[in-house]
Protein backbone atom coordinates (compact mmCIF):
# COMPACT_ATOMS: atom_id res chain seq x y z
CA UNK A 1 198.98 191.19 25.03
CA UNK A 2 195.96 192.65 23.27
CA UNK A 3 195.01 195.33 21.82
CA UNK A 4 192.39 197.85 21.49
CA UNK A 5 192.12 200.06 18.48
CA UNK A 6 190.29 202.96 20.23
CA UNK A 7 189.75 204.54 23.59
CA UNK A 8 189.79 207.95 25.41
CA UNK A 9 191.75 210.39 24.57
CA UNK A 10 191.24 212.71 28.13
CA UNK A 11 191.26 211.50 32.05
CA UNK A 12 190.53 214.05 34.63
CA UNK A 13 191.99 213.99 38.08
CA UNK A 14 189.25 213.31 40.40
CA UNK A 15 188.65 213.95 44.51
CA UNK A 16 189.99 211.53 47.30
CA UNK A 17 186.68 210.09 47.73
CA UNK A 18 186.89 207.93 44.80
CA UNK A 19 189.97 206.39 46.55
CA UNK A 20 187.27 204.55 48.79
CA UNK A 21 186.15 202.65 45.12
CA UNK A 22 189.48 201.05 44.97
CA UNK A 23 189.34 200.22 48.49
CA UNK A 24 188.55 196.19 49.63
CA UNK A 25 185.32 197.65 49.86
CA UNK A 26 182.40 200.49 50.83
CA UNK A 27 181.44 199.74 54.41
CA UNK A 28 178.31 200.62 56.03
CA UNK A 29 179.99 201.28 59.75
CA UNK A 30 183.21 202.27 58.65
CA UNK A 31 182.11 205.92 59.34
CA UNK A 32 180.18 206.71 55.64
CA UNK A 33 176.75 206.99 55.69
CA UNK A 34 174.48 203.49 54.78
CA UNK A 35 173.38 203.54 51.07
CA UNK A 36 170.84 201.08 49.45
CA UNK A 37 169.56 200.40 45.95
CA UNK A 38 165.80 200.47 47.12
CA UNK A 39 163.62 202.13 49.48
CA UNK A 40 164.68 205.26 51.70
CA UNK A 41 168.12 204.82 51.26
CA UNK A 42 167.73 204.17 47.38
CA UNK A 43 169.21 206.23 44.61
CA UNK A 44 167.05 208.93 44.31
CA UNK A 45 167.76 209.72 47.86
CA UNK A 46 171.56 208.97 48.15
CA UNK A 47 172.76 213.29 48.05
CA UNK A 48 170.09 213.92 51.01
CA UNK A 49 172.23 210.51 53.24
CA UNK A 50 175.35 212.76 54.14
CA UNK A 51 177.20 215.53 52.74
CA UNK A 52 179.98 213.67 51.35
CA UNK A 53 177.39 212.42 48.70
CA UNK A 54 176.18 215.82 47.82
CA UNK A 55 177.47 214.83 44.44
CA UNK A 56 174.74 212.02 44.12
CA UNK A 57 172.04 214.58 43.61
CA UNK A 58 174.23 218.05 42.37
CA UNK A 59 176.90 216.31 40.00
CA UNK A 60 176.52 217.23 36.14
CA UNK A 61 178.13 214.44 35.23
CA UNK A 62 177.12 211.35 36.51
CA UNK A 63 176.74 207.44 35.63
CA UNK A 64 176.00 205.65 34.13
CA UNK A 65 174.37 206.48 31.27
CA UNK A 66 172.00 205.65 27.98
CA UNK A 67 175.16 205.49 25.24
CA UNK A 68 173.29 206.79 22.50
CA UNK A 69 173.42 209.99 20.18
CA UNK A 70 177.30 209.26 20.12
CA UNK A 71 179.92 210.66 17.91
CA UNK A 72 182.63 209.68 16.06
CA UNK A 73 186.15 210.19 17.23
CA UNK A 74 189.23 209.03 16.33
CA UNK A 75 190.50 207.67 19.47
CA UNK A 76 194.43 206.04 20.41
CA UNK A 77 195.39 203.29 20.79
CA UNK A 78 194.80 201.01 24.15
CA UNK A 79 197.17 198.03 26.21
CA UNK A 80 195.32 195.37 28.04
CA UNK A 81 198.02 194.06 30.18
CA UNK A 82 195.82 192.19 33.31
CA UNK A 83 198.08 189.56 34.76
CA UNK A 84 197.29 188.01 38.46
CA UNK A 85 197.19 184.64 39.55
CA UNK A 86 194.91 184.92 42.62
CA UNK A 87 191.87 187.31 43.58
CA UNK A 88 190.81 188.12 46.90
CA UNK A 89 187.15 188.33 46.73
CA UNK A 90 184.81 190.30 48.66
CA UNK A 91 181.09 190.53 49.70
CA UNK A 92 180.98 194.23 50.24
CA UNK A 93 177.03 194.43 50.80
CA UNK A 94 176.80 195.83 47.54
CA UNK A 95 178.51 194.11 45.27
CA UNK A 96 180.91 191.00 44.60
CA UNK A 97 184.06 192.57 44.34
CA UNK A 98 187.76 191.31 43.29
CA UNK A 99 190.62 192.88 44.35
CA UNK A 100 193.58 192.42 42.35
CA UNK A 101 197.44 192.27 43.51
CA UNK A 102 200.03 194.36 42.36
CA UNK A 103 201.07 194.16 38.48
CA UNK A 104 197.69 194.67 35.79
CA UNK A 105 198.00 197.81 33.73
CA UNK A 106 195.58 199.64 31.12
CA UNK A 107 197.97 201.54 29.23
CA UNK A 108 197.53 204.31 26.05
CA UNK A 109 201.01 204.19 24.68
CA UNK A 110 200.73 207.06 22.25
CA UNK A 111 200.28 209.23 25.51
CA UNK A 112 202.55 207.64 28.08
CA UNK A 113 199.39 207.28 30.67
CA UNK A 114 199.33 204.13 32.54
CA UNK A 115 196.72 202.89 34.96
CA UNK A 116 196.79 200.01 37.12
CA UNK A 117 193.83 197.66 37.69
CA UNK A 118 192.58 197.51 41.58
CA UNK A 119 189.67 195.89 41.47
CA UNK A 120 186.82 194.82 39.47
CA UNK A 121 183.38 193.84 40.42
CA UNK A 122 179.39 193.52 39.15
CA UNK A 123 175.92 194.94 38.66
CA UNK A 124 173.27 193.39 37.79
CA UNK A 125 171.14 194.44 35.68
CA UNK A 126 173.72 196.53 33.55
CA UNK A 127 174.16 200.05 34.78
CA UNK A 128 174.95 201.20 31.35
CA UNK A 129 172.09 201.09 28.85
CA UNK A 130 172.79 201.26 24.81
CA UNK A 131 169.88 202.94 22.90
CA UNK A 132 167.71 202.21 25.96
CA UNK A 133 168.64 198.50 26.09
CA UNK A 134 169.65 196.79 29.52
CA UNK A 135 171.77 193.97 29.59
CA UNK A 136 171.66 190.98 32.36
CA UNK A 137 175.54 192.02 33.99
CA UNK A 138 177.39 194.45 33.91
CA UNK A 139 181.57 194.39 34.91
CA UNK A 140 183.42 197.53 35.61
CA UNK A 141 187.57 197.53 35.91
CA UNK A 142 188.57 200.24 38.36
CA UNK A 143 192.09 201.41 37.11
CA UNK A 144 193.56 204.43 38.65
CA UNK A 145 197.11 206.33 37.56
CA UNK A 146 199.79 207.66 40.14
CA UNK A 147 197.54 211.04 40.61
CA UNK A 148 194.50 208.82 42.07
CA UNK A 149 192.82 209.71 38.02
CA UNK A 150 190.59 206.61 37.64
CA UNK A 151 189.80 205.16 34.13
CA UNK A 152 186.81 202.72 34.52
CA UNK A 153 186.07 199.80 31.81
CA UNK A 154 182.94 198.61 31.74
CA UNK A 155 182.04 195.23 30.24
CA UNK A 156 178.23 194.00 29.48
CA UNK A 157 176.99 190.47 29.74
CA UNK A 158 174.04 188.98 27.64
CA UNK A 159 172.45 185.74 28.93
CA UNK A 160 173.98 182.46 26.87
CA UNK A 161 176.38 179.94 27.66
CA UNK A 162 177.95 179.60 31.28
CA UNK A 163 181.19 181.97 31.55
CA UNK A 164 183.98 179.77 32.62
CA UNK A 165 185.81 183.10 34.52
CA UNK A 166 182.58 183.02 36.79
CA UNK A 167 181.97 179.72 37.70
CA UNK A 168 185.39 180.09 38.69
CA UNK A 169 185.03 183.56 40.78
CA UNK A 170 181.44 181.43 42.10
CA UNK A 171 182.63 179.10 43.38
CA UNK A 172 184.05 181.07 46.33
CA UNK A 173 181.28 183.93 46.45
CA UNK A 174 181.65 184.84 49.97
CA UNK A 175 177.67 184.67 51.37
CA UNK A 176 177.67 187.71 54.17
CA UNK A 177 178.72 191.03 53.69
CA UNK A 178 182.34 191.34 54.73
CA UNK A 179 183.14 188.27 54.35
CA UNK A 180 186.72 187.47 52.13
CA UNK A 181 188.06 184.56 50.17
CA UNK A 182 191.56 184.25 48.42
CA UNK A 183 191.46 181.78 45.76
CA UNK A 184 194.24 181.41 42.90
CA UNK A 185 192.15 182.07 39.67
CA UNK A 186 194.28 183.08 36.54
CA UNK A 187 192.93 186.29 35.72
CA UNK A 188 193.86 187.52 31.78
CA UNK A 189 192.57 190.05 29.25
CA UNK A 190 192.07 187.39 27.17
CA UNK A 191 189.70 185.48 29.42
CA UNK A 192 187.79 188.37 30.88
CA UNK A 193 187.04 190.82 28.01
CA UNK A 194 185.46 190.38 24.61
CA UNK A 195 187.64 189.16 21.25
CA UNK A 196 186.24 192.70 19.67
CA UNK A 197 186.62 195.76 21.70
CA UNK A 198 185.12 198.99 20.09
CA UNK A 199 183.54 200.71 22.37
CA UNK A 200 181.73 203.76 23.81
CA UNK A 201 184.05 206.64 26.27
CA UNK A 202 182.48 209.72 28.40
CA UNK A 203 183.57 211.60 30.93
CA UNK A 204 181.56 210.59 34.60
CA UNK A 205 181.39 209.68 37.61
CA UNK A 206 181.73 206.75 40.35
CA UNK A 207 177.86 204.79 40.51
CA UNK A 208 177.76 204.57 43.81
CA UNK A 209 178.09 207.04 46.52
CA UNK A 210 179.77 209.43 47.07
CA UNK A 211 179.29 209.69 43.09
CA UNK A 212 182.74 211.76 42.74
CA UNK A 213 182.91 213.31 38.55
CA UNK A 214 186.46 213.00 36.70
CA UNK A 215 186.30 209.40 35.72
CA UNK A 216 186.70 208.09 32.15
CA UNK A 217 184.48 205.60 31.48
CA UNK A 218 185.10 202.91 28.53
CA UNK A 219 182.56 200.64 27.64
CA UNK A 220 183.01 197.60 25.27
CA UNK A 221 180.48 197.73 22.73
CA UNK A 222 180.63 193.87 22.49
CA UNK A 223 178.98 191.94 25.48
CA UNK A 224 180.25 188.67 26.29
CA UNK A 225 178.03 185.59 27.63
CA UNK A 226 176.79 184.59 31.11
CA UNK A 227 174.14 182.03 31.72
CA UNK A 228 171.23 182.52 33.17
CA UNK A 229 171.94 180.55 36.15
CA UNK A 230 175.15 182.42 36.71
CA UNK A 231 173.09 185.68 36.86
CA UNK A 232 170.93 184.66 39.62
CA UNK A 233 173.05 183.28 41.44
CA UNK A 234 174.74 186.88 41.64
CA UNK A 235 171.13 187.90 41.77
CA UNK A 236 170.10 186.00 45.25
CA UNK A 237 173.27 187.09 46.93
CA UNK A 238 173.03 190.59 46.50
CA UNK A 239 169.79 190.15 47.55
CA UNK A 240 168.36 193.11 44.77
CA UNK A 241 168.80 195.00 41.77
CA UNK A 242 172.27 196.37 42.06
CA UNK A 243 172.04 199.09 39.28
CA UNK A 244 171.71 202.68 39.72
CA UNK A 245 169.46 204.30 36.95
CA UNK A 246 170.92 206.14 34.14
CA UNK A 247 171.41 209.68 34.30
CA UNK A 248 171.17 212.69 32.25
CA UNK A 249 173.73 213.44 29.46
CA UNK A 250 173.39 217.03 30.09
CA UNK A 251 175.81 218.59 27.67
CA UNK A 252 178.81 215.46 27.29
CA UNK A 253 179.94 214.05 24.19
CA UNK A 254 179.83 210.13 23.71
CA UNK A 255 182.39 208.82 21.70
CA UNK A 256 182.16 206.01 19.20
């Protein structure tokens, strides 16, 4: 079990549209309005698509973000407990996406909260930027508590040696959207986040329509490695850039 030194200290409970994030995935044709990254559909237009993502465009508190102008907290304690011997891996259209069984927990003992790991999946390039700096990847953990609360961990990739985790998760990369494979891949803390894990926490939102507020993000300061080959080939699938632009601070506190 590992452990991290420092983390959030607040969650918020946030609307049932961010149960659709932890669902296998987010559909066009399964009755939400289509969203791109580019063109008409793109970003900048996503609140204008459908009212359910009025949030896109009126939200105060949206992500990601430039983590920057931070302060210091004293923050509790955190549990990594990620245990799961297969993955069920989805091409949702917008994202590679692994859904997780039953049993992986992010816990803050010196509160009692508990949040279990649904899924995890990728951007590329990073959604999160650190004193304007963009990284090649981007992972987010999407863990949510018995009152649907969702505590998102985001973990940043820098171009260097081949990440065995993802040649692994690769090797099965399902090519059309929709399309499913369930492979048994070990999935650990210790093999999926970085040895050091000090890290940034804000209050946002989901990064992708409908762009529901409440979530507590945690991002790692420390990136781990992917190589560059790894990131295009997560690159040529998607098909684009799979990264919504940062968003205003507005008036939230970063802590460090």
């Amino acid at each position: 079990m590992q452990i991290i030194s420092r983390c959030v200290v607040t969650v918020s409970l946030i609307s049932g549209f961010a149960l659709m994030m932890l669902s296998p995935a987010i559909l066009a044709g399964d009755g939400a309005a289509h969203w791109s990254y580019e063109g008409e559909e793109g970003p900048e237009h996503w609140g204008e698509l459908s009212e359910d993502y009025i949030m896109c465009s009126m939200g105060r508190n949206q992500s990601p973000i430039d983590l920057s102008r931070v302060v210091d907290a004293e923050l509790p304690e955190l549990e990594f407990e990620y245990y799961s011997a297969t993955v069920d891996e989805i091409n949702n259209g917008h994202t590679i996406q692994q859904n997780i069984k039953p049993g992986s927990f992010l816990r803050i003992p010196s509160t009692g909260a508990s949040f279990e790991l649904k899924q995890f999946h990728f951007h590329s390039p990073s959604e999160h930027t650190v004193n304007g700096k963009y990284f090649a990847m981007e992972m987010h953990f999407v863990h949510a508590d018995e009152d649907g609360s969702l505590a998102v961990v985001g973990v940043l990739f820098e171009e260097g040696d081949a990440n065995p985790v993802l040649s692994k998760l690769w090797s099965f990369m399902p090519e059309n959207p929709g399309e499913s494979n369930q492979q048994p891949v070990g999935i650990e803390e210790t093999n999926l986040l970085p040895p050091t894990r000090d890290y940034f926490t804000y209050g946002g939102s989901l990064t992708t329509p409908p762009c529901s507020e409440g979530v507590t993000w945690i991002v790692l300061k420390s990136p781990i490695e992917a190589s560059a080959e790894q990131v295009d080939i997560f690159k040529k699938r998607m098909g684009a850039a799979t990264n919504r632009p940062v968003q205003p601070h507005n008036a939230r506190l970063i802590l460090d």
